[in-house]
Protein backbone atom coordinates (compact mmCIF):
# COMPACT_ATOMS: atom_id res chain seq x y z
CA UNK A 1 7.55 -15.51 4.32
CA UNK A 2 5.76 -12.87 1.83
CA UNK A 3 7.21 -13.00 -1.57
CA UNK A 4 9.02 -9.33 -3.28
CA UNK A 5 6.96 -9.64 -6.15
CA UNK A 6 3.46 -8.93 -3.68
CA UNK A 7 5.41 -5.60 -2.05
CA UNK A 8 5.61 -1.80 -3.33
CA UNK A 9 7.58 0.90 -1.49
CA UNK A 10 6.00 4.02 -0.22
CA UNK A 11 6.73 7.51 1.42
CA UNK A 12 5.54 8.69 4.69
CA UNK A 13 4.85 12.00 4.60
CA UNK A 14 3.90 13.49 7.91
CA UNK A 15 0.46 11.13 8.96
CA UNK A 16 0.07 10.54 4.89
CA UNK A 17 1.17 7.74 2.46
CA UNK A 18 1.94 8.19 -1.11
CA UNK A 19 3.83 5.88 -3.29
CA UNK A 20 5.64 7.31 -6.01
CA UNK A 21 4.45 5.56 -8.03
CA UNK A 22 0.91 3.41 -9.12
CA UNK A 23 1.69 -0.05 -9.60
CA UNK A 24 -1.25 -0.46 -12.21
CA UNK A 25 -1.72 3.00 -14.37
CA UNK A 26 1.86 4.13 -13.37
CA UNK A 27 0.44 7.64 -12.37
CA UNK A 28 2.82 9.77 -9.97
CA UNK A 29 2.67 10.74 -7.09
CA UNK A 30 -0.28 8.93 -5.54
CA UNK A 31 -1.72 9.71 -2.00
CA UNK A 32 -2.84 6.87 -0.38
CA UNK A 33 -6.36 6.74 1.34
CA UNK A 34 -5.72 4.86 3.78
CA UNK A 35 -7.08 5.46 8.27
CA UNK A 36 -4.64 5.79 10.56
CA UNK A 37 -6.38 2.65 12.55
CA UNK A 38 -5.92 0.80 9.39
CA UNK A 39 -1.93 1.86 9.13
CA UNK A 40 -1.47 0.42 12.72
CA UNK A 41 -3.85 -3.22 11.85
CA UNK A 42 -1.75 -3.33 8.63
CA UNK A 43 1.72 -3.38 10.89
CA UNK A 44 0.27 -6.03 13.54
CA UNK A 45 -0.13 -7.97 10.08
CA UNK A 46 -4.38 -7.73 10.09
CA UNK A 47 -5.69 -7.37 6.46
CA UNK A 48 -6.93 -4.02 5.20
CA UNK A 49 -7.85 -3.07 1.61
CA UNK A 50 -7.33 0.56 0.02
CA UNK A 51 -8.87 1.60 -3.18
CA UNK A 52 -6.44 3.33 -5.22
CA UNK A 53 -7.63 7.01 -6.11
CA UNK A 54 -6.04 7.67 -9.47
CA UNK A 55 -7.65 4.15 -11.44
CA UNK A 56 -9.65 2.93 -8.86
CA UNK A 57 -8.08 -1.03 -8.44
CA UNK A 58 -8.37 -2.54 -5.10
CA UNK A 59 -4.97 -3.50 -3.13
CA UNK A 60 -5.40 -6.02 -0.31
CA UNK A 61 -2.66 -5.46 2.16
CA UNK A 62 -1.77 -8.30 3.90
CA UNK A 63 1.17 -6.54 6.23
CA UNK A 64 3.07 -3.20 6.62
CA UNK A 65 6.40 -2.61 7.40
CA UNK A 66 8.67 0.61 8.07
CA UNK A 67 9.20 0.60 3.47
CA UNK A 68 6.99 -1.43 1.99
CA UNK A 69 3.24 -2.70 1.97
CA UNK A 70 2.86 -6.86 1.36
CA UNK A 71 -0.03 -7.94 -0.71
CA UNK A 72 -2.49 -10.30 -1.48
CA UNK A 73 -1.75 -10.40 -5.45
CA UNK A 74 1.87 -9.98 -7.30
CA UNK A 75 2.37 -5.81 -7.90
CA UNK A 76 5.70 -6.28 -9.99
């Protein structure tokens, strides 16, 4: 079971994620760079990495669901 503390919410908007928030230099909105290919590998729970574009720190997703990413490291 993945703990809370390793999850952050985001937005779909049409084919592209934002979170509202950066969980590191609290920046907002954010656009996430992330392939579509990855979206779907991140839902069948296969590890993916996206560097985030605002202060360039490296998120390790471990799984994806419908609300929130799951990650390798604690983002709250």
């Amino acid at each position: 079971m993945l703990d809370f503390h390793h999850s952050w919410p985001y937005e779909r908007v049409m084919s592209d994620i934002y979170f509202e928030e950066c969980p590191f230099c609290h920046r907002s909105p954010v656009m996430i760079p992330i392939r579509k290919k990855a979206i779907e590998e991140a839902f069948e729970g296969i590890k993916t990495h996206i560097i985030m574009p605002c202060c360039h720190e490296k998120i390790v997703i471990e799984s994806m669901d419908g609300d929130y990413i799951w990650t390798t490291q604690a983002l709250r």
